[in-house]
Structure formats: structure tokens, C-alpha cells
Protein backbone atom coordinates (compact mmCIF):
# COMPACT_ATOMS: atom_id res chain seq x y z
CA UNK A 1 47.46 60.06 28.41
CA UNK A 2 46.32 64.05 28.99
CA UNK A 3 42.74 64.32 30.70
CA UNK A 4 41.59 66.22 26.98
CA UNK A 5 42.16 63.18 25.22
CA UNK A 6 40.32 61.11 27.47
CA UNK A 7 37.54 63.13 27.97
CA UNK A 8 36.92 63.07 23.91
CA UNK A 9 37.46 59.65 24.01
CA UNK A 10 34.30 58.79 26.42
CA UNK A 11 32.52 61.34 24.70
CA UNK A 12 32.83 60.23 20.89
CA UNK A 13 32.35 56.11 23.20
CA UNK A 14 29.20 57.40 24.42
CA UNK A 15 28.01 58.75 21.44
CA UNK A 16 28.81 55.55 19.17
CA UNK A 17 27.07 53.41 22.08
CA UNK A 18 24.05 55.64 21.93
CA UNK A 19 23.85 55.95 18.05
CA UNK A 20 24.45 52.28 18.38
CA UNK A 21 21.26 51.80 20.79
CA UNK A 22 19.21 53.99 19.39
CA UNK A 23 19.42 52.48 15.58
CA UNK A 24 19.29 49.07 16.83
CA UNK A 25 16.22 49.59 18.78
CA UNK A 26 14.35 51.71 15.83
CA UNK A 27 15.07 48.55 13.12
CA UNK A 28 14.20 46.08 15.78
CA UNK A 29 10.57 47.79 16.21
CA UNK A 30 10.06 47.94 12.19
CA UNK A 31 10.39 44.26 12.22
CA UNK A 32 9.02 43.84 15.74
CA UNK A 33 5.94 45.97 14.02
CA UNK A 34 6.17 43.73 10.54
CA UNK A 35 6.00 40.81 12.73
CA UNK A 36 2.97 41.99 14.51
CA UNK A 37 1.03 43.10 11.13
CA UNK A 38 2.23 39.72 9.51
CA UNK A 39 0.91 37.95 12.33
CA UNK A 40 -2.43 39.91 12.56
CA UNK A 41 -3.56 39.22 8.89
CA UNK A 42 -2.63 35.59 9.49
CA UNK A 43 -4.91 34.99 12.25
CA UNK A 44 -7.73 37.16 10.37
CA UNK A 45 -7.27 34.84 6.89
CA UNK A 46 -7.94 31.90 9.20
CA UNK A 47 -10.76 33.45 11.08
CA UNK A 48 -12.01 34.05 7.50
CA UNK A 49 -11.03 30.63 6.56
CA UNK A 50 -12.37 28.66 9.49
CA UNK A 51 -15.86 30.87 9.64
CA UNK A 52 -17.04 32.06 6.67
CA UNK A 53 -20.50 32.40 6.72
CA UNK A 54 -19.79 34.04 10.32
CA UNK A 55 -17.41 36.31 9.35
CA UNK A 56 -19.94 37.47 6.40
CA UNK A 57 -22.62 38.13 8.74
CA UNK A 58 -20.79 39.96 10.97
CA UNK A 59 -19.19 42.23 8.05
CA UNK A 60 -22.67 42.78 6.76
CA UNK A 61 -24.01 43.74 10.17
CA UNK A 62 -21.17 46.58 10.80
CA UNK A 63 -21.67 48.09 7.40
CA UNK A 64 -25.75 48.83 8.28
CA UNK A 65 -25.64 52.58 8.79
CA UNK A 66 -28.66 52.23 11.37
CA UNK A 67 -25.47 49.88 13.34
CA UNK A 68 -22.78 52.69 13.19
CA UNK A 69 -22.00 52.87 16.97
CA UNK A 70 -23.33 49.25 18.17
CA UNK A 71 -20.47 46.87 19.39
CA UNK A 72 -22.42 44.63 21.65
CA UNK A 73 -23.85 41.23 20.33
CA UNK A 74 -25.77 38.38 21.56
CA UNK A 75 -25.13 34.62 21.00
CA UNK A 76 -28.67 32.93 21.46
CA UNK A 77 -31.21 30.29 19.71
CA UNK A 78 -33.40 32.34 16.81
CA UNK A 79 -36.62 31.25 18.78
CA UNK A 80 -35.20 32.95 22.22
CA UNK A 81 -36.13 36.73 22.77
CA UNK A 82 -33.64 39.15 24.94
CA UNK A 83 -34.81 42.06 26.74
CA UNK A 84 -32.44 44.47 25.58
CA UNK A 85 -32.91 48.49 25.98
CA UNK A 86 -30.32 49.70 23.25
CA UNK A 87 -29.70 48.25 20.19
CA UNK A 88 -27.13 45.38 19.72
CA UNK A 89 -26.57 42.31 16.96
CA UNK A 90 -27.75 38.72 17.14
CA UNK A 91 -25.89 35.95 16.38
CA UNK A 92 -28.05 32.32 16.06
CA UNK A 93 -26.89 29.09 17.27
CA UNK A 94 -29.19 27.34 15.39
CA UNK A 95 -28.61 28.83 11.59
CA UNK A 96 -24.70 28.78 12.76
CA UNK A 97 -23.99 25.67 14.48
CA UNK A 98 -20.26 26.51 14.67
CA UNK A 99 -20.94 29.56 16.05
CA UNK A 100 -20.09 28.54 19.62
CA UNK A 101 -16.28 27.57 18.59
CA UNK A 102 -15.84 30.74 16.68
CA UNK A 103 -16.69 32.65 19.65
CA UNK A 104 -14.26 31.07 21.39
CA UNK A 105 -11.70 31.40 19.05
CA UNK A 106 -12.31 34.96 18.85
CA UNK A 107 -11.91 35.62 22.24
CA UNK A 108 -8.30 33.82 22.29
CA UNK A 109 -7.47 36.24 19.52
CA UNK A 110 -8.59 39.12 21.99
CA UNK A 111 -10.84 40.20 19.21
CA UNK A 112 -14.23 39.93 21.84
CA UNK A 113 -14.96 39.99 25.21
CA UNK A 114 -17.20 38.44 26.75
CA UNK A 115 -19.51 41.09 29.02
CA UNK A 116 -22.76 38.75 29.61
CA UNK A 117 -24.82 40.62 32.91
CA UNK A 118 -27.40 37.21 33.11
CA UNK A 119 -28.06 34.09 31.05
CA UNK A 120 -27.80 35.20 27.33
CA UNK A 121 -24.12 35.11 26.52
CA UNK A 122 -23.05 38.79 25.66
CA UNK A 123 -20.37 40.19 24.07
CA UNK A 124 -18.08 43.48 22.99
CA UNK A 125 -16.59 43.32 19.56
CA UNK A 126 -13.11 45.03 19.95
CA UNK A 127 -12.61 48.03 18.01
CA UNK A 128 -9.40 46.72 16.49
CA UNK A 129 -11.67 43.85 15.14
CA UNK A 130 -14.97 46.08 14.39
CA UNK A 131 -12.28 48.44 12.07
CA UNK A 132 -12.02 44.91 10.80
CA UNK A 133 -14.59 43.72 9.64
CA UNK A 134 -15.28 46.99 8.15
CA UNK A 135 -12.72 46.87 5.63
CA UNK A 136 -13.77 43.08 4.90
């Protein structure tokens, strides 16, 4: 075997093996990606599902155009007054009693997090999940 031969040889190898990488890895994000979207509008249809009335409220609140910028909500009793020096959205334990679980179960989904400074539970709506509820 002459030294041209095997030169062309690892060079035509190595650029099947990288061709070879390359493609692989491009398909496997589409479906990686598919996967991800699939999985996404699955857990929103079951937020939607589970929490209705929530999920209306809080789609109502982030289409007020006096709310453009807010992300920051409480979770507190309707009676109960917070001290609060730029302007956020309310949640009420009391009109929602299930309120409390779908907090939680937004936070698994990472779609929250949780940011309370003192006693009133306060939280940051994610802007993956304020684009969101936005759409509806």
C-alpha cells in the first residue's frame, strides 16, 4: 500500500465519520426539539385542564395594557392588604381554593419562582410562561 493511497483513505474516513456526526446530531436535535415542544404543550393543556378558572385569571391579568411589564404576583386572602411599592397581581385563596396546589404545580413545571422577601408568599411568573399566557 503507497502512503497516497492511504492518506486519501483517512481523509475520505474522516470525512464520512464527520458527515456521519454531524447529520446524526442535527436530526437528533429536530426530534430532541419536537420532543421538547410536544412535551411543553402537554404540560400547558393540563395546567389548563387541572386550573381553569386560574389559568383564566391569570391570562386576563397579562393582557391589561396598564400590566404590560408586571411579572410579580401575590398569593394572599382577599381581606389581607400588602404593602407593595410597584405594581404586581393578586391571586385570592379564598375565591380560588385550589390555588395553593396550582402554585405548586407551577413551580415543578419551572413556570414560577417563588421570590417572597416576608410573610405574603411572592412570586415571578417566568417569561417563557408570561409569553404564555399571552397567547392563551
Amino acid at each position: 500500500m503507497d502512503i497516497l493511497s492511504l492518506a486519501v483513505g483517512f481523509v475520505v474516513g474522516s470525512l464520512t465519520g464527520a458527515a456521519g456526526t454531524y447529520l446524526g446530531n442535527k436530526y437528533t436535535d429536530k426530534r430532541r426539539l419536537l420532543e421538547s415542544a410536544k412535551q411543553e404543550n402537554y404540560q400547558w393543556d393540563e395546567f389548563l385542564k387541572k386550573f381553569p378558572e386560574i389559568a383564566k385569571e391569570m391570562m386576563d391579568d397579562v393582557s391589561k395594557p396598564d400590566f404590560t411589564g408586571v411579572r410579580i404576583f401575590f398569593v394572599k386572602n382577599s381581606k389581607t392588604i400588602v404593602n407593595k411599592s410597584e405594581p404586581s397581581f393578586e391571586y385570592y385563596t379564598d375565591v380560588h381554593p385550589n390555588l395553593n396546589a396550582a402554585i405548586m404545580y407551577l413551580a415543578d413545571l419551572g413556570y414560577i419562582e417563588d421570590i417572597t422577601p416576608g410573610n405574603c408568599p411572592m412570586y415571578r411568573f417566568y417569561e417563557h410562561f408570561y409569553d404564555r399566557l399571552k397567547k392563551g
